[in-house]
PDB file of N, CA and C in Angstrom:
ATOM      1  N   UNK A   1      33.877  29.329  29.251  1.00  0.00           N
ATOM      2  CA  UNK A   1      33.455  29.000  27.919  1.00  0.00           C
ATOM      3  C   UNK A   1      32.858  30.254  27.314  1.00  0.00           C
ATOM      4  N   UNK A   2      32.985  30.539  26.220  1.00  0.00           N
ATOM      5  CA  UNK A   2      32.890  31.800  25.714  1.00  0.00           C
ATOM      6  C   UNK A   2      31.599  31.272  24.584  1.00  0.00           C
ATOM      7  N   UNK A   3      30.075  32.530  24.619  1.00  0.00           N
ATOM      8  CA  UNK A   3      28.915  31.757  24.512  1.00  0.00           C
ATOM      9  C   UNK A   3      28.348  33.069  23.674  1.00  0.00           C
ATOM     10  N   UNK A   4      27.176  32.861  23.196  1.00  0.00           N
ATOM     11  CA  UNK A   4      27.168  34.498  22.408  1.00  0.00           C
ATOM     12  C   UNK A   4      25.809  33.867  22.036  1.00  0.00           C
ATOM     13  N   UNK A   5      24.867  35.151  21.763  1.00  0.00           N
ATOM     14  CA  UNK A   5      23.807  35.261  21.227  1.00  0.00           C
ATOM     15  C   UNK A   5      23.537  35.061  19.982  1.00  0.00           C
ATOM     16  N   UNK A   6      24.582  35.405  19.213  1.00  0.00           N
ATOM     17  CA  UNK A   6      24.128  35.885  17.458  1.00  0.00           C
ATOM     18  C   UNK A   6      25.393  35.084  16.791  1.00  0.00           C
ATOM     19  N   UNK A   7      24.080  34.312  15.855  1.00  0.00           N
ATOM     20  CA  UNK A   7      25.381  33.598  15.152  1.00  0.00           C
ATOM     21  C   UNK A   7      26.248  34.202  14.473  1.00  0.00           C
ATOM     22  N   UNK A   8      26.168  35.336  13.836  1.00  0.00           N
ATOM     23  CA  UNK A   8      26.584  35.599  13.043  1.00  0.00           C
ATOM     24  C   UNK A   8      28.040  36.305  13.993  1.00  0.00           C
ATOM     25  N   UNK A   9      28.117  36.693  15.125  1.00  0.00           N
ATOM     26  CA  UNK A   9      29.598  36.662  16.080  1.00  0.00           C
ATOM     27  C   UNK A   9      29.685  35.628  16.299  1.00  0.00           C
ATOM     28  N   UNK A  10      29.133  34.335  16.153  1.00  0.00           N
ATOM     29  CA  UNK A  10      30.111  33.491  16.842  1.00  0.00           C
ATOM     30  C   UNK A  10      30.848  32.436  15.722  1.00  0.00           C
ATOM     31  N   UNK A  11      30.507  32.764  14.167  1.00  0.00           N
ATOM     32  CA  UNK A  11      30.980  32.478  13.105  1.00  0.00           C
ATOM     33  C   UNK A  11      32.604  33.392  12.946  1.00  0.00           C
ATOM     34  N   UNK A  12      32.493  34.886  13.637  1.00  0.00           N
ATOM     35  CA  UNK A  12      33.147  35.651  13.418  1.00  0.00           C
ATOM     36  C   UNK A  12      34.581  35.482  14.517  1.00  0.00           C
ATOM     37  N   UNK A  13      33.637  35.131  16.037  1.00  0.00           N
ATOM     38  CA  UNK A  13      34.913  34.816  16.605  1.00  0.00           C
ATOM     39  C   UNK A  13      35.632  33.597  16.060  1.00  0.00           C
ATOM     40  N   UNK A  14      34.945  32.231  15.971  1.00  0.00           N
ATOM     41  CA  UNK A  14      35.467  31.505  15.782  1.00  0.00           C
ATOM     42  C   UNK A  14      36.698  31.357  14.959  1.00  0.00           C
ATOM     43  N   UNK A  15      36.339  32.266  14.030  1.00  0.00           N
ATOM     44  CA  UNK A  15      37.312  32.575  12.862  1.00  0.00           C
ATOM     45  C   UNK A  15      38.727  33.038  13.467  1.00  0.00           C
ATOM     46  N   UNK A  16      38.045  34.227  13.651  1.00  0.00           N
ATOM     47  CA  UNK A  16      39.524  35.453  14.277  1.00  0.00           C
ATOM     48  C   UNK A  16      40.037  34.340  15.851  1.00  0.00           C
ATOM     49  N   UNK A  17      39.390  33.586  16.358  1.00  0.00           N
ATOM     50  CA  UNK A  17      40.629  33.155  17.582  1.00  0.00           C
ATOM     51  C   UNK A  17      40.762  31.620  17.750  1.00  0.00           C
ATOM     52  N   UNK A  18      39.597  30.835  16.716  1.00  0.00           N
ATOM     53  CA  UNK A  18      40.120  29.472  16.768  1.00  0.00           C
ATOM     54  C   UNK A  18      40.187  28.496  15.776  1.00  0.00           C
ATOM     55  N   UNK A  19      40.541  29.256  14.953  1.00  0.00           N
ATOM     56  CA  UNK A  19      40.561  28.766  13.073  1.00  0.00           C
ATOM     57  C   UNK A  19      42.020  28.021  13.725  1.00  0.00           C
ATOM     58  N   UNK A  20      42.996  28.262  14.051  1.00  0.00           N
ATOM     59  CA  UNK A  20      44.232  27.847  14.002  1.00  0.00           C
ATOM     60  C   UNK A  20      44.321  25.922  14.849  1.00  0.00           C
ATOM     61  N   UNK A  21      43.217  25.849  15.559  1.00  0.00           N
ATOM     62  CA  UNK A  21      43.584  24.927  16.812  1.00  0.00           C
ATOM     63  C   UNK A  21      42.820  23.694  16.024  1.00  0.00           C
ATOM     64  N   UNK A  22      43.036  23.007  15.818  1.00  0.00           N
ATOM     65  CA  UNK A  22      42.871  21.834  14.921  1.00  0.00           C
ATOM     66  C   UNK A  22      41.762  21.036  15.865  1.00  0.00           C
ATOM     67  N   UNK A  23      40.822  20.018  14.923  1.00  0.00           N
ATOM     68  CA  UNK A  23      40.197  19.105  15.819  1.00  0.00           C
ATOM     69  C   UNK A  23      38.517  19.199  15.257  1.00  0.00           C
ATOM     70  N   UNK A  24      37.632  18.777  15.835  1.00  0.00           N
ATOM     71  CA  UNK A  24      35.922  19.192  15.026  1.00  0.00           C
ATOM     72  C   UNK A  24      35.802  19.865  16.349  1.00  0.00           C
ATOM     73  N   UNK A  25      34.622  20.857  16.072  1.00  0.00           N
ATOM     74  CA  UNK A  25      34.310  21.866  16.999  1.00  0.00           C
ATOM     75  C   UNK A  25      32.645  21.777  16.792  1.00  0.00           C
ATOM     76  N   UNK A  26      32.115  21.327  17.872  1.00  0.00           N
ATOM     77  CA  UNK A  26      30.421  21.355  17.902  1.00  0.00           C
ATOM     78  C   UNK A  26      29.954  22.882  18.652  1.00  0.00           C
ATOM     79  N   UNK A  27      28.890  23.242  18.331  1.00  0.00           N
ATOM     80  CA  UNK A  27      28.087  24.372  19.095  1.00  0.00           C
ATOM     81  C   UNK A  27      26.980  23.737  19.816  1.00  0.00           C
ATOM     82  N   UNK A  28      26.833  23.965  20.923  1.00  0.00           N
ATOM     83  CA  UNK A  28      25.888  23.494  22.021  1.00  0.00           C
ATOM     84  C   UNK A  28      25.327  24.784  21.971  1.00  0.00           C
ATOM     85  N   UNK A  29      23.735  24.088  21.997  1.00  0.00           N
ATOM     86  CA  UNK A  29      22.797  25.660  22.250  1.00  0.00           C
ATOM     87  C   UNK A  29      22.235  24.835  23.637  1.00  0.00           C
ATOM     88  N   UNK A  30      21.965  26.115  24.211  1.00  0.00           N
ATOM     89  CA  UNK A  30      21.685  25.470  25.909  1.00  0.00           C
ATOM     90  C   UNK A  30      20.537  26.498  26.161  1.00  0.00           C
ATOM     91  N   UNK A  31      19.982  26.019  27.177  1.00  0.00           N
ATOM     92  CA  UNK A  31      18.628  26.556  28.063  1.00  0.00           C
ATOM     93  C   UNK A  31      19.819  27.227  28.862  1.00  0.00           C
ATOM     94  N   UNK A  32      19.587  28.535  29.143  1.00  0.00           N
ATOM     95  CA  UNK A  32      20.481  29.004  30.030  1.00  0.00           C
ATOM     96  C   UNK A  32      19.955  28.796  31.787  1.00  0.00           C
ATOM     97  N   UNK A  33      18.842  28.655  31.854  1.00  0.00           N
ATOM     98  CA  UNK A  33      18.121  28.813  33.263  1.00  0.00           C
ATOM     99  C   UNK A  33      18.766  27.200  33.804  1.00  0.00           C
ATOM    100  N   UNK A  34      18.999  26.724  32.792  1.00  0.00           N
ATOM    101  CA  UNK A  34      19.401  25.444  33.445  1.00  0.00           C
ATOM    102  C   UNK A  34      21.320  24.648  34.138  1.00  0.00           C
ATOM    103  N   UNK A  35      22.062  26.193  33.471  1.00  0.00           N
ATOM    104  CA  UNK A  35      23.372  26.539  33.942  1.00  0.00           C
ATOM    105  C   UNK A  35      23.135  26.617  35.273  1.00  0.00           C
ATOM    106  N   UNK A  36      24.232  26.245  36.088  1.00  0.00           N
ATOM    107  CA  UNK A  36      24.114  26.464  37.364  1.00  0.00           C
ATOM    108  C   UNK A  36      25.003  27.364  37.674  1.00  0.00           C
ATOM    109  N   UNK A  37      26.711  27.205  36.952  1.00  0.00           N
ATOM    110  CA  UNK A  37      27.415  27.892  36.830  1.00  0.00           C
ATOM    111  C   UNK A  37      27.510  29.274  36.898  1.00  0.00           C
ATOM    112  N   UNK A  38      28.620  29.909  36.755  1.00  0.00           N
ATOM    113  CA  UNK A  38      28.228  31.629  37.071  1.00  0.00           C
ATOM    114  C   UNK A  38      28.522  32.333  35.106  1.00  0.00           C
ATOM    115  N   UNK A  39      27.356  32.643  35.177  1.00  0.00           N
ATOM    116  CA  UNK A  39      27.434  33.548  33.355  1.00  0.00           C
ATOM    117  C   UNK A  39      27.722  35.049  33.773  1.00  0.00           C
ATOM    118  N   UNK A  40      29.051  35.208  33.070  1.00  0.00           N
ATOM    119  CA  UNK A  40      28.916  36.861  33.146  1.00  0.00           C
ATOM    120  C   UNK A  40      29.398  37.115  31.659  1.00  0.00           C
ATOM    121  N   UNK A  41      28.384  38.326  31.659  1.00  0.00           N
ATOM    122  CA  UNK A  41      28.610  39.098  30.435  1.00  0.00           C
ATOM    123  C   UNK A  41      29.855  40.244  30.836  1.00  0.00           C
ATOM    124  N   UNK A  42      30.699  39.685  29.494  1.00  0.00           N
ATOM    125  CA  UNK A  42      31.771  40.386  29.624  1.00  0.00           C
ATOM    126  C   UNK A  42      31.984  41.313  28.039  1.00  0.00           C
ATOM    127  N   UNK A  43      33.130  42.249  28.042  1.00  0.00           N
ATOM    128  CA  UNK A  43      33.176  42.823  26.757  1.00  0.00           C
ATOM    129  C   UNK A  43      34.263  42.203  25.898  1.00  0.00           C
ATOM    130  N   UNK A  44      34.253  42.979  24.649  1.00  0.00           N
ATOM    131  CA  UNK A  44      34.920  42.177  23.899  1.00  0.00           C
ATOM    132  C   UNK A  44      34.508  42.482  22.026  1.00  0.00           C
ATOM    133  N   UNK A  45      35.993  43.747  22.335  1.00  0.00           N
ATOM    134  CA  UNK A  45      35.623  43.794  20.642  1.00  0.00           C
ATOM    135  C   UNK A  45      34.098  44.750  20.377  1.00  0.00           C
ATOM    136  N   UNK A  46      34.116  45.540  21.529  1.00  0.00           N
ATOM    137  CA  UNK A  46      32.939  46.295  21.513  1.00  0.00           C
ATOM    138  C   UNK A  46      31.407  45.554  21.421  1.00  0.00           C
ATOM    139  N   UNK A  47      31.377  44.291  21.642  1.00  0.00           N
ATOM    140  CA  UNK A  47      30.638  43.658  21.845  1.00  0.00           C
ATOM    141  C   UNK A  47      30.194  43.237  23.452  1.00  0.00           C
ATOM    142  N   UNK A  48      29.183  42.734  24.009  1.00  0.00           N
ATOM    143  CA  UNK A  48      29.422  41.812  25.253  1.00  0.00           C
ATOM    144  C   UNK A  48      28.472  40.304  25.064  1.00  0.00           C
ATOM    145  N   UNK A  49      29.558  39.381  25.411  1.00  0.00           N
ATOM    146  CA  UNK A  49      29.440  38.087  25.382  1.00  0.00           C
ATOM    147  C   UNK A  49      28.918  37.531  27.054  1.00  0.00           C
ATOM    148  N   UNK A  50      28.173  36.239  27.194  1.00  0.00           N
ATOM    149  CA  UNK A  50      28.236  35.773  28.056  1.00  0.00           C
ATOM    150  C   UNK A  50      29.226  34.927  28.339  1.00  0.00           C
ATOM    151  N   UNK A  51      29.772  34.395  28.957  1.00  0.00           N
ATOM    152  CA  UNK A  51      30.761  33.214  29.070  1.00  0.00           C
ATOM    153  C   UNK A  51      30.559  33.145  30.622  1.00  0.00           C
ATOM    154  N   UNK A  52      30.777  31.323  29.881  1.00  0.00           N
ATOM    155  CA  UNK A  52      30.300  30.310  31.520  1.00  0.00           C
ATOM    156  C   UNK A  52      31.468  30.102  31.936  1.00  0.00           C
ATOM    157  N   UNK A  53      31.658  30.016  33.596  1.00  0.00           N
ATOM    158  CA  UNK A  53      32.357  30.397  34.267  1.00  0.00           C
ATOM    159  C   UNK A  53      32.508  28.751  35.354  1.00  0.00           C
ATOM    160  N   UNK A  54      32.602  27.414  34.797  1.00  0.00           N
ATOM    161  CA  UNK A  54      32.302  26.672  35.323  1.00  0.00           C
ATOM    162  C   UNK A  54      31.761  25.507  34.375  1.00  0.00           C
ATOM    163  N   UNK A  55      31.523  24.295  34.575  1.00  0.00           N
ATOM    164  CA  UNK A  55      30.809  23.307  34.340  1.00  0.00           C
ATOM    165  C   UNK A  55      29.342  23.483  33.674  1.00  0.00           C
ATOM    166  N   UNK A  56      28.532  22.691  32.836  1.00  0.00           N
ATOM    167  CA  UNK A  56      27.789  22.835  31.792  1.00  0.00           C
ATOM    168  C   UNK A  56      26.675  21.741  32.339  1.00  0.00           C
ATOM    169  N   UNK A  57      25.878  21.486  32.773  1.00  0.00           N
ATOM    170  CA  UNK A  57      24.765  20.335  33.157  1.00  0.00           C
ATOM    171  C   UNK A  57      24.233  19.726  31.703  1.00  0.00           C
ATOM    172  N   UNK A  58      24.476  18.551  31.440  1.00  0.00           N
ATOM    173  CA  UNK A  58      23.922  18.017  30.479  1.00  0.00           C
ATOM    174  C   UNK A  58      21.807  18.106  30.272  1.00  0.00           C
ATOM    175  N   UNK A  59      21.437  18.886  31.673  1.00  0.00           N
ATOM    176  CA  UNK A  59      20.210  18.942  31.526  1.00  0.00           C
ATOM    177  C   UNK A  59      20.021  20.437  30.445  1.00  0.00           C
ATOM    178  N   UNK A  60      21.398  21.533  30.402  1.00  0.00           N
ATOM    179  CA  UNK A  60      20.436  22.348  29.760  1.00  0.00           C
ATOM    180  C   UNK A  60      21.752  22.375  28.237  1.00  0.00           C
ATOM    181  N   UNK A  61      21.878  21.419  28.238  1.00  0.00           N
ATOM    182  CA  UNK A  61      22.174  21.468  26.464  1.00  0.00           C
ATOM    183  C   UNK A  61      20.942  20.605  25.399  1.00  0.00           C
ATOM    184  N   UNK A  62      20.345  21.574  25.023  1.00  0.00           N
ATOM    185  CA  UNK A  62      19.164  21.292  24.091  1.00  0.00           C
ATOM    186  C   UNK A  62      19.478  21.098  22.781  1.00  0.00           C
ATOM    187  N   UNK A  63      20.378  21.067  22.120  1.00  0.00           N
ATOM    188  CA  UNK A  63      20.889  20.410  20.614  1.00  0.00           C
ATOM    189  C   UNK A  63      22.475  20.950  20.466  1.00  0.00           C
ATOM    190  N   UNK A  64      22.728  19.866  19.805  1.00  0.00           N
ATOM    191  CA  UNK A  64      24.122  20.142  19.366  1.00  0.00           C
ATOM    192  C   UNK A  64      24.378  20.120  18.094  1.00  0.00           C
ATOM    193  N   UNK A  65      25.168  21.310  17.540  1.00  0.00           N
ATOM    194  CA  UNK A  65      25.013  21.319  16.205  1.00  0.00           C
ATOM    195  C   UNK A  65      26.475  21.007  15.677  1.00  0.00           C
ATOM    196  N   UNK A  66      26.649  20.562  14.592  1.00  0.00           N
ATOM    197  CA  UNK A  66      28.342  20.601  14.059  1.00  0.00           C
ATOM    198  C   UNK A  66      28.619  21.875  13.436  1.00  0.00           C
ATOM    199  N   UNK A  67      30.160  22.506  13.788  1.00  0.00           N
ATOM    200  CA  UNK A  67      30.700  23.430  13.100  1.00  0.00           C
ATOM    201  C   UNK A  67      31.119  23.130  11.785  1.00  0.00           C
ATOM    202  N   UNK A  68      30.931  23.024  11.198  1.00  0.00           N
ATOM    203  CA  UNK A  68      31.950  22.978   9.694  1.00  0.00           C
ATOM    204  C   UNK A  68      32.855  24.032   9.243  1.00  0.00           C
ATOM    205  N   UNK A  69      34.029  23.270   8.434  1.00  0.00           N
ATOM    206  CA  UNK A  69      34.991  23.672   8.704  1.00  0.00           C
ATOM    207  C   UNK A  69      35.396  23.786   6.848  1.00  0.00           C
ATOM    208  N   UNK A  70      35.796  24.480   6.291  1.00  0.00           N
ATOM    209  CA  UNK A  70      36.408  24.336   4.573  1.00  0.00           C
ATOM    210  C   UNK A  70      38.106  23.196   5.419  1.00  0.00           C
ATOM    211  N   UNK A  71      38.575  23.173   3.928  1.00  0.00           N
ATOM    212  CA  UNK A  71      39.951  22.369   4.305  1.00  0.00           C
ATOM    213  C   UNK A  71      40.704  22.875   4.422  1.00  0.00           C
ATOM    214  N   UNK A  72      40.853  24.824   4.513  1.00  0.00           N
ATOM    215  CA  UNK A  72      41.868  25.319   5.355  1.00  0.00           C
ATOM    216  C   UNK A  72      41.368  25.903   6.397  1.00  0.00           C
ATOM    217  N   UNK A  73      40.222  25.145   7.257  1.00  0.00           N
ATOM    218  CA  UNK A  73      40.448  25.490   8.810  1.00  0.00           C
ATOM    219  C   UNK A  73      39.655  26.255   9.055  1.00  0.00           C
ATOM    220  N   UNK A  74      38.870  26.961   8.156  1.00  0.00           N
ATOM    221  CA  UNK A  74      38.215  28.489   8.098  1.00  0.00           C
ATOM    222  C   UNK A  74      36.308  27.788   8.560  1.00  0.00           C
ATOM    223  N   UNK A  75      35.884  28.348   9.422  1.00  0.00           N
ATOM    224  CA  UNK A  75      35.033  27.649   9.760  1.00  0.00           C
ATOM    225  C   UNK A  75      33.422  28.855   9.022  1.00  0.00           C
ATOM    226  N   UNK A  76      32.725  27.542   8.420  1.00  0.00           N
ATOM    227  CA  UNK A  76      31.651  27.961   7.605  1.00  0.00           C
ATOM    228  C   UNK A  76      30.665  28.194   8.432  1.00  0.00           C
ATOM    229  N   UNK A  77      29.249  29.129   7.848  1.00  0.00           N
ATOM    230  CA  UNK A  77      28.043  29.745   8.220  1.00  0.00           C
ATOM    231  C   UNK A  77      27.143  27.943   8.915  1.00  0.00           C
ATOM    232  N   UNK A  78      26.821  27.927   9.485  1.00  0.00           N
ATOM    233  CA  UNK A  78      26.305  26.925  10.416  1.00  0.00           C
ATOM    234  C   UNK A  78      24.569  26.563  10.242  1.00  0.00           C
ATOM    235  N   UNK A  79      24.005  27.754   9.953  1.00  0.00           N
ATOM    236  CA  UNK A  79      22.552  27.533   9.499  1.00  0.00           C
ATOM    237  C   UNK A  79      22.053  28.157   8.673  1.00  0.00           C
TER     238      UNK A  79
END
Protein backbone atom coordinates (compact mmCIF):
# COMPACT_ATOMS: atom_id res chain seq x y z
CA UNK A 1 0.00 0.00 0.00
CA UNK A 2 1.56 3.10 -0.99
CA UNK A 3 1.32 5.77 2.18
CA UNK A 4 2.98 9.27 2.31
CA UNK A 5 3.41 11.96 4.72
CA UNK A 6 2.26 15.17 2.95
CA UNK A 7 -0.91 15.68 1.61
CA UNK A 8 -0.16 17.65 -0.72
CA UNK A 9 1.88 14.25 -2.65
CA UNK A 10 -0.65 12.23 -2.03
CA UNK A 11 -3.29 14.56 -3.85
CA UNK A 12 -0.50 14.56 -6.52
CA UNK A 13 0.02 10.87 -6.78
CA UNK A 14 -3.34 10.08 -6.70
CA UNK A 15 -3.84 12.09 -9.66
CA UNK A 16 -0.84 11.05 -11.91
CA UNK A 17 -1.50 7.00 -11.15
CA UNK A 18 -5.11 6.52 -10.02
CA UNK A 19 -7.42 9.12 -11.52
CA UNK A 20 -8.13 6.44 -14.27
CA UNK A 21 -9.43 3.32 -11.94
CA UNK A 22 -12.97 4.03 -11.16
CA UNK A 23 -14.78 3.42 -7.73
CA UNK A 24 -14.69 5.93 -4.18
CA UNK A 25 -11.29 5.99 -2.73
CA UNK A 26 -11.02 6.71 1.22
CA UNK A 27 -7.60 7.85 2.95
CA UNK A 28 -6.90 6.05 6.18
CA UNK A 29 -4.60 7.98 8.48
CA UNK A 30 -3.05 5.37 10.81
CA UNK A 31 -0.86 5.31 14.03
CA UNK A 32 2.04 3.80 12.42
CA UNK A 33 3.51 2.07 15.72
CA UNK A 34 0.48 0.13 15.51
CA UNK A 35 1.34 -1.57 11.82
CA UNK A 36 2.73 -4.74 12.37
CA UNK A 37 3.49 -5.18 8.84
CA UNK A 38 6.86 -4.34 7.22
CA UNK A 39 6.98 -0.22 6.14
CA UNK A 40 9.72 0.55 3.87
CA UNK A 41 10.53 3.75 2.62
CA UNK A 42 11.05 3.54 -0.85
CA UNK A 43 11.83 6.21 -3.74
CA UNK A 44 9.83 7.58 -6.15
CA UNK A 45 9.76 10.57 -8.34
CA UNK A 46 12.61 11.93 -6.26
CA UNK A 47 10.60 11.66 -3.39
CA UNK A 48 10.57 8.68 -0.63
CA UNK A 49 7.31 7.18 0.37
CA UNK A 50 6.54 4.63 2.99
CA UNK A 51 4.50 1.77 1.73
CA UNK A 52 3.04 -1.13 3.76
CA UNK A 53 4.17 -4.24 2.84
CA UNK A 54 1.32 -6.47 4.23
CA UNK A 55 -1.99 -6.28 6.10
CA UNK A 56 -3.29 -3.06 8.05
CA UNK A 57 -4.66 -3.83 11.90
CA UNK A 58 -7.85 -2.12 12.33
CA UNK A 59 -6.24 -1.05 15.80
CA UNK A 60 -4.01 1.57 14.09
CA UNK A 61 -6.41 3.22 11.60
CA UNK A 62 -7.37 6.40 13.53
CA UNK A 63 -9.85 8.20 10.99
CA UNK A 64 -10.92 7.75 7.71
CA UNK A 65 -11.35 10.41 5.50
CA UNK A 66 -13.23 10.49 1.94
CA UNK A 67 -11.33 11.32 -1.25
CA UNK A 68 -13.36 13.43 -3.45
CA UNK A 69 -13.44 13.21 -6.71
CA UNK A 70 -14.80 16.25 -9.60
CA UNK A 71 -16.97 14.23 -12.38
CA UNK A 72 -14.04 13.64 -14.50
CA UNK A 73 -12.23 11.46 -12.06
CA UNK A 74 -9.68 14.12 -11.08
CA UNK A 75 -9.42 13.79 -7.41
CA UNK A 76 -9.82 17.13 -5.20
CA UNK A 77 -7.65 18.83 -2.20
CA UNK A 78 -9.04 16.71 0.86
CA UNK A 79 -8.59 19.30 3.76
Amino acid sequence: MHCTQEPERLLWVANQFYQQISGDFVILCLETVQVQAEIRWEAADGHRFPHIYGPIELAAVVDVLPFPRNPNGQFLPFI
